[in-house]
C-alpha atoms as a PDB file:
ATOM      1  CA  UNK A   1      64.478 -75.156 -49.793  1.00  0.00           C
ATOM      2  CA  UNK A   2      60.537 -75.096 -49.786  1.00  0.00           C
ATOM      3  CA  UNK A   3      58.992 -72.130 -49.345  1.00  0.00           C
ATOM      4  CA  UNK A   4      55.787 -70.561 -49.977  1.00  0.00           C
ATOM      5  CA  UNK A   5      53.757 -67.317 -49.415  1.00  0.00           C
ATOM      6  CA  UNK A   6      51.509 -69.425 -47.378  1.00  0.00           C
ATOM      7  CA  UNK A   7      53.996 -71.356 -44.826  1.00  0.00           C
ATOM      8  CA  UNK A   8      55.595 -68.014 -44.233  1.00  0.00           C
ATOM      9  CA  UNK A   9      52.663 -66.378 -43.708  1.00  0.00           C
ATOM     10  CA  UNK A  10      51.568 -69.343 -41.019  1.00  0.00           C
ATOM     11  CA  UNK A  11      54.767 -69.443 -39.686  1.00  0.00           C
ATOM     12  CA  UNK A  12      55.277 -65.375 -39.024  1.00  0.00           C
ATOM     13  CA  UNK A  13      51.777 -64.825 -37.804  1.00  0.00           C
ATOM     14  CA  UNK A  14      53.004 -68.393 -35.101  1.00  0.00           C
ATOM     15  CA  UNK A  15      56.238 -66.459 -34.405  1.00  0.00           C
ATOM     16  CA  UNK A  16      54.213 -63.340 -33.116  1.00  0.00           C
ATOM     17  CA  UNK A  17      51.924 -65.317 -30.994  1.00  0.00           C
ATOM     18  CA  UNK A  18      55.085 -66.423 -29.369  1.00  0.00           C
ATOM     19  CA  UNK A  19      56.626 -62.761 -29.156  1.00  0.00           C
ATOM     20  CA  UNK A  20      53.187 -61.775 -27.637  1.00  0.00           C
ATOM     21  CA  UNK A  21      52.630 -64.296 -25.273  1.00  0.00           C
ATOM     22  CA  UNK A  22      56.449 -64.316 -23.907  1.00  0.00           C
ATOM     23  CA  UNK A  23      55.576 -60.441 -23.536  1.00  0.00           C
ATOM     24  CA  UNK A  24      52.731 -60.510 -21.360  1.00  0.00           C
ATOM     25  CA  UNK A  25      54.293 -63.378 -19.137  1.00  0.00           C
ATOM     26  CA  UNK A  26      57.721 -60.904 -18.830  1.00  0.00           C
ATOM     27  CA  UNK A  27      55.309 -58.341 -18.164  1.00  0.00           C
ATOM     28  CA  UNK A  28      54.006 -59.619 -14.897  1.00  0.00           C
ATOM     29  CA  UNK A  29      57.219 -60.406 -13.098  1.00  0.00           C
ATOM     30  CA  UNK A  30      59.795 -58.245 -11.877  1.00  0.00           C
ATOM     31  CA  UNK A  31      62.603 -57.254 -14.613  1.00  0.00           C
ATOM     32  CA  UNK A  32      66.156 -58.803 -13.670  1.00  0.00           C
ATOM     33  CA  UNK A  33      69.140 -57.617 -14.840  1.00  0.00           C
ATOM     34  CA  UNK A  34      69.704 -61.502 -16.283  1.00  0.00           C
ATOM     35  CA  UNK A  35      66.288 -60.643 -18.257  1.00  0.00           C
ATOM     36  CA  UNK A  36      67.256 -57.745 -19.687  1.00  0.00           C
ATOM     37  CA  UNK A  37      70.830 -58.940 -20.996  1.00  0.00           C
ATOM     38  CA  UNK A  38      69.741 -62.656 -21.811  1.00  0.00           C
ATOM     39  CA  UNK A  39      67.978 -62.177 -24.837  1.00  0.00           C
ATOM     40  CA  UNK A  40      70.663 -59.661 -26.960  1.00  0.00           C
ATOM     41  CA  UNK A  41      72.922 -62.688 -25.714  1.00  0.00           C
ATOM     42  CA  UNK A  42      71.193 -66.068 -26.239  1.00  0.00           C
ATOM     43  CA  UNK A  43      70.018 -63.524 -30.075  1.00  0.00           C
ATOM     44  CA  UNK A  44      74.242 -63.239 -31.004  1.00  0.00           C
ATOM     45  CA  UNK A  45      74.599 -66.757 -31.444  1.00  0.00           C
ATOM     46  CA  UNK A  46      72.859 -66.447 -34.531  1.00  0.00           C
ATOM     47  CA  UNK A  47      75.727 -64.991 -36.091  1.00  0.00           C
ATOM     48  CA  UNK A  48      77.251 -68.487 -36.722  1.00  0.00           C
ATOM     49  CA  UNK A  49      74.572 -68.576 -39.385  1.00  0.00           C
ATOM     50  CA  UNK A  50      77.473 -66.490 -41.401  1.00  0.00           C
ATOM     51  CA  UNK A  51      79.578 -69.672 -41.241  1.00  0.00           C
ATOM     52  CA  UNK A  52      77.822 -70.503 -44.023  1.00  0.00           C
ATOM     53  CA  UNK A  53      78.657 -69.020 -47.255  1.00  0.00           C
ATOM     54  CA  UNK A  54      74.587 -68.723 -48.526  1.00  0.00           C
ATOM     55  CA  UNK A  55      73.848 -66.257 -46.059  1.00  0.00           C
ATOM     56  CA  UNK A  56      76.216 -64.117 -45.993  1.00  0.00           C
ATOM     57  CA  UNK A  57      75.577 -60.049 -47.526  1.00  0.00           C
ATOM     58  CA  UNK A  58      77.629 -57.664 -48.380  1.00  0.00           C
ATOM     59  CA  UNK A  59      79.398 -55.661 -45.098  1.00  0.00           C
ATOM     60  CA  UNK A  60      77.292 -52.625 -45.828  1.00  0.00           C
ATOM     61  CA  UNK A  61      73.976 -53.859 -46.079  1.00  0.00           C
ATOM     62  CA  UNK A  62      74.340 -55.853 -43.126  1.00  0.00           C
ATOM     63  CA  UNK A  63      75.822 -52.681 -41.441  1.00  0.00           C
ATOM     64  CA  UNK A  64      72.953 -50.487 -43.094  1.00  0.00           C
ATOM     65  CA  UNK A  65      70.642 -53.560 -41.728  1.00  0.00           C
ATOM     66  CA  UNK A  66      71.765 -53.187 -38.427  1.00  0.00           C
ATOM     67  CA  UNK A  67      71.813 -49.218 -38.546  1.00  0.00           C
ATOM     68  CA  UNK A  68      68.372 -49.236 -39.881  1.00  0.00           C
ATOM     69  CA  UNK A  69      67.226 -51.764 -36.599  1.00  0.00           C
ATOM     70  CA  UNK A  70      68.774 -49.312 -34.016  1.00  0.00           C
ATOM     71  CA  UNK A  71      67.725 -46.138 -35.330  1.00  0.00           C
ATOM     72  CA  UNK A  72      64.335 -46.804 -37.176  1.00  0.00           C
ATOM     73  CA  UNK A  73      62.542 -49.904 -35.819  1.00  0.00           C
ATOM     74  CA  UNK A  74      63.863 -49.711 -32.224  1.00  0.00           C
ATOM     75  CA  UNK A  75      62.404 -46.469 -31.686  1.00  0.00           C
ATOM     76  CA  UNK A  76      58.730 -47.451 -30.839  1.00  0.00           C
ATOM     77  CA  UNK A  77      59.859 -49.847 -28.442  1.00  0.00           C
ATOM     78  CA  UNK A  78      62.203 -47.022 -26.749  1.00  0.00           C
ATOM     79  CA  UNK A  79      58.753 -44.700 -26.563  1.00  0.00           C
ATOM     80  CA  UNK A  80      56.402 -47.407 -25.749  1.00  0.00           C
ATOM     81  CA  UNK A  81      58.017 -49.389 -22.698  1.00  0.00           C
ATOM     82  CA  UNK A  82      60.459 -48.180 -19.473  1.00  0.00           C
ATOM     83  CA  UNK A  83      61.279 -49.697 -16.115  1.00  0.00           C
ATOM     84  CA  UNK A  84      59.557 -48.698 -12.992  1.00  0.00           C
ATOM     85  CA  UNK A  85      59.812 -49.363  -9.444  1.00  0.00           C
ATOM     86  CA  UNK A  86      56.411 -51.363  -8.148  1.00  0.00           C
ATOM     87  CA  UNK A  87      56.645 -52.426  -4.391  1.00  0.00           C
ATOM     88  CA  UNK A  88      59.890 -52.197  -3.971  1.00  0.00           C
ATOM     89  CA  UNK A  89      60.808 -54.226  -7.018  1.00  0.00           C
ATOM     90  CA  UNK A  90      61.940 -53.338 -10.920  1.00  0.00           C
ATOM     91  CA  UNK A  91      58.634 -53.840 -13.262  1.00  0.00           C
ATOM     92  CA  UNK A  92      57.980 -53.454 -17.204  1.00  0.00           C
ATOM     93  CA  UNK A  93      56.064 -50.587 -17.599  1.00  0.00           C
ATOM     94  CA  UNK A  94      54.737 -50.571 -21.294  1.00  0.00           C
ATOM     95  CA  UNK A  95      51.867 -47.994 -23.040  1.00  0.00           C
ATOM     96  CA  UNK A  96      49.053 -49.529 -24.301  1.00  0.00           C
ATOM     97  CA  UNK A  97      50.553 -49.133 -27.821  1.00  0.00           C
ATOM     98  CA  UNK A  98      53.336 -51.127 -27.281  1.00  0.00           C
ATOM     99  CA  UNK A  99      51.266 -54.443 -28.315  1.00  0.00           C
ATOM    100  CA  UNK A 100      50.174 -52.282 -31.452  1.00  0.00           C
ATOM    101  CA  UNK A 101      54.119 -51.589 -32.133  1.00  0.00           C
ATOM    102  CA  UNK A 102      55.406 -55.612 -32.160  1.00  0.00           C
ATOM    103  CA  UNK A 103      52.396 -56.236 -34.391  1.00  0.00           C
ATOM    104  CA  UNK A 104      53.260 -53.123 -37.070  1.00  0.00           C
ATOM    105  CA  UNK A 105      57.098 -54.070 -36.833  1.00  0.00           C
ATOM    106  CA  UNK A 106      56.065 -57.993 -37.668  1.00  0.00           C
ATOM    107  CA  UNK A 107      53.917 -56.723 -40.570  1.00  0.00           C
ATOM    108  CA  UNK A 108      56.332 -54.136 -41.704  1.00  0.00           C
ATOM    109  CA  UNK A 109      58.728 -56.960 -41.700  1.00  0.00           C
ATOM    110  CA  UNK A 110      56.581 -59.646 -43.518  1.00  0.00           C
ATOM    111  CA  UNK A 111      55.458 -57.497 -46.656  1.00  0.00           C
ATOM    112  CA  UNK A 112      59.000 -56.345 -47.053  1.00  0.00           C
ATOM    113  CA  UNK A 113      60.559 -59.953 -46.705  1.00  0.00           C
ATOM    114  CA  UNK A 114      58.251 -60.535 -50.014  1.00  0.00           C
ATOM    115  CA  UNK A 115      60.277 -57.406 -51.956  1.00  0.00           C
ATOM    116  CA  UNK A 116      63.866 -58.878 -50.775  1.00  0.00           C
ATOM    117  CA  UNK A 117      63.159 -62.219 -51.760  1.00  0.00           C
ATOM    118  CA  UNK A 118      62.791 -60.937 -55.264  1.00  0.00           C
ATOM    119  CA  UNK A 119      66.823 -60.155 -55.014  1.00  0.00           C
ATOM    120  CA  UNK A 120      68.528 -61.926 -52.121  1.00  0.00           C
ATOM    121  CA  UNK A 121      68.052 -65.886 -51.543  1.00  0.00           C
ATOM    122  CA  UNK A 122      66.066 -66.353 -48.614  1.00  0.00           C
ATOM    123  CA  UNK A 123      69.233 -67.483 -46.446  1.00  0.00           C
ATOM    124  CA  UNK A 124      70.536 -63.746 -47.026  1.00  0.00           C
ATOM    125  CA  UNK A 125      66.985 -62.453 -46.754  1.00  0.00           C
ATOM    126  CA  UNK A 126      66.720 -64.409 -42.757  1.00  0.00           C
ATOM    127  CA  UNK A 127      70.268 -63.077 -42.401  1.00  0.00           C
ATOM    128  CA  UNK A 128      69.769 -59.428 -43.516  1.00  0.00           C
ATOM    129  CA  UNK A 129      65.987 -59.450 -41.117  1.00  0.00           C
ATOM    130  CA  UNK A 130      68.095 -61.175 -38.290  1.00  0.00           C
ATOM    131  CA  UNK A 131      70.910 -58.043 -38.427  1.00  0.00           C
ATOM    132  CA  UNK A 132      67.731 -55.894 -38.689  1.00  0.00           C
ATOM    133  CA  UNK A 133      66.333 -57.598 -35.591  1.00  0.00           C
ATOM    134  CA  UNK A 134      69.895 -57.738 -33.572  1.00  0.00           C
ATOM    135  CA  UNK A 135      69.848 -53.999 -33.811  1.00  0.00           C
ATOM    136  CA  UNK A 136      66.691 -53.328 -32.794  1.00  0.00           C
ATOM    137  CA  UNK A 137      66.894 -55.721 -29.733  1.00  0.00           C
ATOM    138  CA  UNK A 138      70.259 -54.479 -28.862  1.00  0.00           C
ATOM    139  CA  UNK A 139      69.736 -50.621 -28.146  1.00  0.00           C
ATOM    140  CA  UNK A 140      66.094 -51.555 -26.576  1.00  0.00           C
ATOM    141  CA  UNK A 141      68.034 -53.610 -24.037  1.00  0.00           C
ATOM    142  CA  UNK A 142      71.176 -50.967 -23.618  1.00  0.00           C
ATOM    143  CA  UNK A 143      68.283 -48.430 -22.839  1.00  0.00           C
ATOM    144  CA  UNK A 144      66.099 -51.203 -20.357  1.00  0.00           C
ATOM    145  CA  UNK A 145      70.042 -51.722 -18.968  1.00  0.00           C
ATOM    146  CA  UNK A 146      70.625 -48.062 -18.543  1.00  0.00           C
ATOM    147  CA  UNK A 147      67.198 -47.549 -16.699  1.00  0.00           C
ATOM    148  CA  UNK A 148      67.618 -50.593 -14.485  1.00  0.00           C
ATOM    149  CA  UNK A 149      71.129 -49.523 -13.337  1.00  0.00           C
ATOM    150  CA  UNK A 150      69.818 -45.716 -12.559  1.00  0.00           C
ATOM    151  CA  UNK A 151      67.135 -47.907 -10.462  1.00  0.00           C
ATOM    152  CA  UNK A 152      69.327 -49.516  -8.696  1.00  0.00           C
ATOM    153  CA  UNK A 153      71.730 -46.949  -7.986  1.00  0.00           C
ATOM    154  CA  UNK A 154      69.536 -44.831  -5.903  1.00  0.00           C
ATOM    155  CA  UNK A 155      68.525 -46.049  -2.082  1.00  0.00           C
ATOM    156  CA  UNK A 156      65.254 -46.270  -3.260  1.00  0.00           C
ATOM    157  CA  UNK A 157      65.444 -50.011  -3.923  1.00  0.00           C
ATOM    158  CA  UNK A 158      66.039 -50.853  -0.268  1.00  0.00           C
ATOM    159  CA  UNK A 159      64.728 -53.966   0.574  1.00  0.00           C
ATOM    160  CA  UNK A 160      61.780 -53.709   2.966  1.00  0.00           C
ATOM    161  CA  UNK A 161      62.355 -55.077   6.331  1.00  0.00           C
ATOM    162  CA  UNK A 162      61.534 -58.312   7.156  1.00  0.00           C
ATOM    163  CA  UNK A 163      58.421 -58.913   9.329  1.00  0.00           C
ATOM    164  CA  UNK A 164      60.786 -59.606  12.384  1.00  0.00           C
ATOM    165  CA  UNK A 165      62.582 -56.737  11.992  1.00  0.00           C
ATOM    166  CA  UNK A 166      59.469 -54.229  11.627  1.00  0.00           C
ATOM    167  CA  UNK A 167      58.543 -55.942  14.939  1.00  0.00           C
ATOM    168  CA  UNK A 168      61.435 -55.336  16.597  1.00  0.00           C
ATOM    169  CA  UNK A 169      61.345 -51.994  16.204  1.00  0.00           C
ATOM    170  CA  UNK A 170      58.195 -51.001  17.120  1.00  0.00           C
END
Protein backbone atom coordinates (compact mmCIF):
# COMPACT_ATOMS: atom_id res chain seq x y z
CA UNK A 1 0.00 0.00 0.00
CA UNK A 2 1.28 3.59 -1.02
CA UNK A 3 1.42 5.96 1.38
CA UNK A 4 3.09 9.11 2.05
CA UNK A 5 3.28 12.04 4.57
CA UNK A 6 2.05 14.12 1.78
CA UNK A 7 -1.21 12.14 0.42
CA UNK A 8 -2.23 11.82 4.02
CA UNK A 9 -1.74 15.10 4.75
CA UNK A 10 -3.98 16.11 1.41
CA UNK A 11 -6.28 13.61 2.08
CA UNK A 12 -7.00 14.51 6.08
CA UNK A 13 -7.00 18.22 5.56
CA UNK A 14 -10.02 16.96 2.27
CA UNK A 15 -11.70 14.80 4.96
CA UNK A 16 -12.20 17.92 7.30
CA UNK A 17 -13.49 20.11 4.62
CA UNK A 18 -16.08 17.45 4.30
CA UNK A 19 -16.71 17.16 8.22
CA UNK A 20 -17.01 21.03 8.12
CA UNK A 21 -19.11 21.57 5.37
CA UNK A 22 -21.65 18.54 6.29
CA UNK A 23 -21.64 20.54 9.74
CA UNK A 24 -22.77 23.79 8.74
CA UNK A 25 -25.44 22.28 6.25
CA UNK A 26 -26.80 19.97 9.53
CA UNK A 27 -26.59 23.08 11.28
CA UNK A 28 -29.28 24.94 9.46
CA UNK A 29 -32.04 22.38 9.45
CA UNK A 30 -33.99 21.05 12.13
CA UNK A 31 -32.30 17.91 14.05
CA UNK A 32 -34.38 14.56 13.46
CA UNK A 33 -34.22 11.82 15.50
CA UNK A 34 -33.12 9.76 12.04
CA UNK A 35 -30.12 12.46 12.07
CA UNK A 36 -29.03 11.95 15.23
CA UNK A 37 -28.98 7.96 15.15
CA UNK A 38 -27.92 7.64 11.35
CA UNK A 39 -24.48 8.41 11.55
CA UNK A 40 -23.30 6.02 14.86
CA UNK A 41 -25.27 3.51 12.47
CA UNK A 42 -24.28 3.96 8.80
CA UNK A 43 -20.22 4.52 11.20
CA UNK A 44 -20.71 0.48 12.70
CA UNK A 45 -20.48 -0.97 9.45
CA UNK A 46 -16.99 -0.29 9.51
CA UNK A 47 -16.42 -2.97 11.80
CA UNK A 48 -16.39 -5.53 8.91
CA UNK A 49 -13.00 -3.98 8.29
CA UNK A 50 -12.00 -6.66 11.23
CA UNK A 51 -12.89 -9.41 8.74
CA UNK A 52 -9.71 -8.94 7.67
CA UNK A 53 -6.90 -10.30 9.56
CA UNK A 54 -4.36 -6.94 8.83
CA UNK A 55 -6.41 -4.79 10.81
CA UNK A 56 -7.20 -6.31 13.51
CA UNK A 57 -5.46 -5.07 17.35
CA UNK A 58 -5.28 -6.53 20.26
CA UNK A 59 -8.92 -6.52 22.42
CA UNK A 60 -7.48 -3.99 24.81
CA UNK A 61 -6.19 -1.42 22.74
CA UNK A 62 -9.14 -1.37 20.71
CA UNK A 63 -11.15 -1.29 24.03
CA UNK A 64 -8.62 1.40 25.48
CA UNK A 65 -9.21 3.06 21.80
CA UNK A 66 -12.69 3.20 22.22
CA UNK A 67 -12.52 4.24 26.05
CA UNK A 68 -10.14 6.93 25.19
CA UNK A 69 -12.92 8.29 22.21
CA UNK A 70 -15.81 8.40 24.79
CA UNK A 71 -14.17 9.83 27.65
CA UNK A 72 -11.33 12.12 26.22
CA UNK A 73 -12.09 13.31 22.66
CA UNK A 74 -15.92 13.31 22.94
CA UNK A 75 -15.89 15.71 25.61
CA UNK A 76 -15.51 19.03 23.60
CA UNK A 77 -18.19 18.09 21.44
CA UNK A 78 -20.50 17.30 24.66
CA UNK A 79 -19.51 21.14 25.93
CA UNK A 80 -19.56 22.77 22.63
CA UNK A 81 -23.01 21.71 20.95
CA UNK A 82 -26.83 20.87 22.53
CA UNK A 83 -30.30 20.76 21.05
CA UNK A 84 -32.68 23.60 21.31
CA UNK A 85 -36.13 24.30 20.48
CA UNK A 86 -36.28 27.23 17.54
CA UNK A 87 -39.93 27.91 16.30
CA UNK A 88 -41.38 25.17 17.37
CA UNK A 89 -38.84 22.80 15.90
CA UNK A 90 -35.50 20.79 17.35
CA UNK A 91 -32.22 22.90 16.14
CA UNK A 92 -28.27 22.35 16.63
CA UNK A 93 -27.22 24.76 18.89
CA UNK A 94 -23.30 24.80 18.81
CA UNK A 95 -20.66 27.57 20.63
CA UNK A 96 -18.58 29.28 18.49
CA UNK A 97 -15.74 26.92 19.54
CA UNK A 98 -17.19 24.01 18.34
CA UNK A 99 -15.60 24.62 14.68
CA UNK A 100 -12.24 25.22 16.68
CA UNK A 101 -12.87 21.63 18.47
CA UNK A 102 -13.34 19.32 14.97
CA UNK A 103 -10.26 21.16 13.72
CA UNK A 104 -7.95 20.41 17.14
CA UNK A 105 -9.44 16.74 17.26
CA UNK A 106 -8.39 16.30 13.27
CA UNK A 107 -4.92 17.69 14.12
CA UNK A 108 -4.59 15.87 17.34
CA UNK A 109 -5.43 12.90 15.29
CA UNK A 110 -3.06 13.51 12.26
CA UNK A 111 0.31 14.14 14.25
CA UNK A 112 -0.44 11.13 16.35
CA UNK A 113 -1.35 8.81 13.29
CA UNK A 114 2.52 9.69 12.35
CA UNK A 115 3.76 8.12 16.04
CA UNK A 116 1.44 4.83 15.52
CA UNK A 117 2.54 4.21 12.20
CA UNK A 118 6.00 3.80 13.59
CA UNK A 119 4.46 0.45 15.42
CA UNK A 120 1.14 -0.68 13.97
CA UNK A 121 0.67 -1.18 10.00
CA UNK A 122 -1.46 1.42 8.79
CA UNK A 123 -4.56 -1.08 8.41
CA UNK A 124 -4.37 -1.39 12.39
CA UNK A 125 -3.44 2.27 12.64
CA UNK A 126 -7.17 3.23 10.40
CA UNK A 127 -8.64 0.51 12.62
CA UNK A 128 -7.35 1.63 16.06
CA UNK A 129 -8.39 5.81 14.83
CA UNK A 130 -11.78 4.32 13.54
CA UNK A 131 -12.51 2.61 17.33
CA UNK A 132 -11.18 6.01 18.54
CA UNK A 133 -13.69 7.78 16.29
CA UNK A 134 -16.76 5.15 16.98
CA UNK A 135 -16.45 6.17 20.57
CA UNK A 136 -16.37 9.54 20.28
CA UNK A 137 -19.37 9.66 17.81
CA UNK A 138 -21.27 7.24 19.86
CA UNK A 139 -21.70 9.03 23.36
CA UNK A 140 -22.02 12.56 21.36
CA UNK A 141 -25.09 11.03 19.73
CA UNK A 142 -26.46 9.06 23.09
CA UNK A 143 -26.20 12.64 24.67
CA UNK A 144 -27.89 14.63 21.23
CA UNK A 145 -30.50 11.35 21.71
CA UNK A 146 -31.02 11.99 25.35
CA UNK A 147 -31.64 15.82 24.77
CA UNK A 148 -33.93 15.29 21.80
CA UNK A 149 -36.13 12.78 23.70
CA UNK A 150 -36.37 15.28 26.93
CA UNK A 151 -37.52 17.76 23.94
CA UNK A 152 -39.93 15.88 22.87
CA UNK A 153 -41.34 14.66 25.93
CA UNK A 154 -42.55 17.90 27.21
CA UNK A 155 -45.86 19.69 25.48
CA UNK A 156 -43.68 22.21 24.47
CA UNK A 157 -43.19 20.78 20.98
CA UNK A 158 -46.86 21.16 20.06
CA UNK A 159 -47.29 21.74 16.66
CA UNK A 160 -48.58 25.24 15.92
CA UNK A 161 -51.98 25.40 14.52
CA UNK A 162 -52.55 25.50 11.13
CA UNK A 163 -53.60 28.84 9.54
CA UNK A 164 -57.28 27.47 9.30
CA UNK A 165 -57.43 26.53 12.57
CA UNK A 166 -56.03 29.94 14.15
CA UNK A 167 -58.89 31.34 12.01
CA UNK A 168 -61.39 29.42 13.26
CA UNK A 169 -60.92 30.32 16.47
CA UNK A 170 -60.74 33.74 16.49
Amino acid sequence: MLSTPVITAVVSVIGLAGVLVWRVREGRSAVTLKKIVMPPLGMATGFCMFIVPQSRVPWDWGLAAFLIGAIVFAYPLLLTSDLHLKDGVIMMKRSSAFFAVIIVLALVRYLARGYFDHYLSLMQTGAIFYLLAFGMILRWRLKLYLAYRALTAGPALAAPPAPEEARAGE
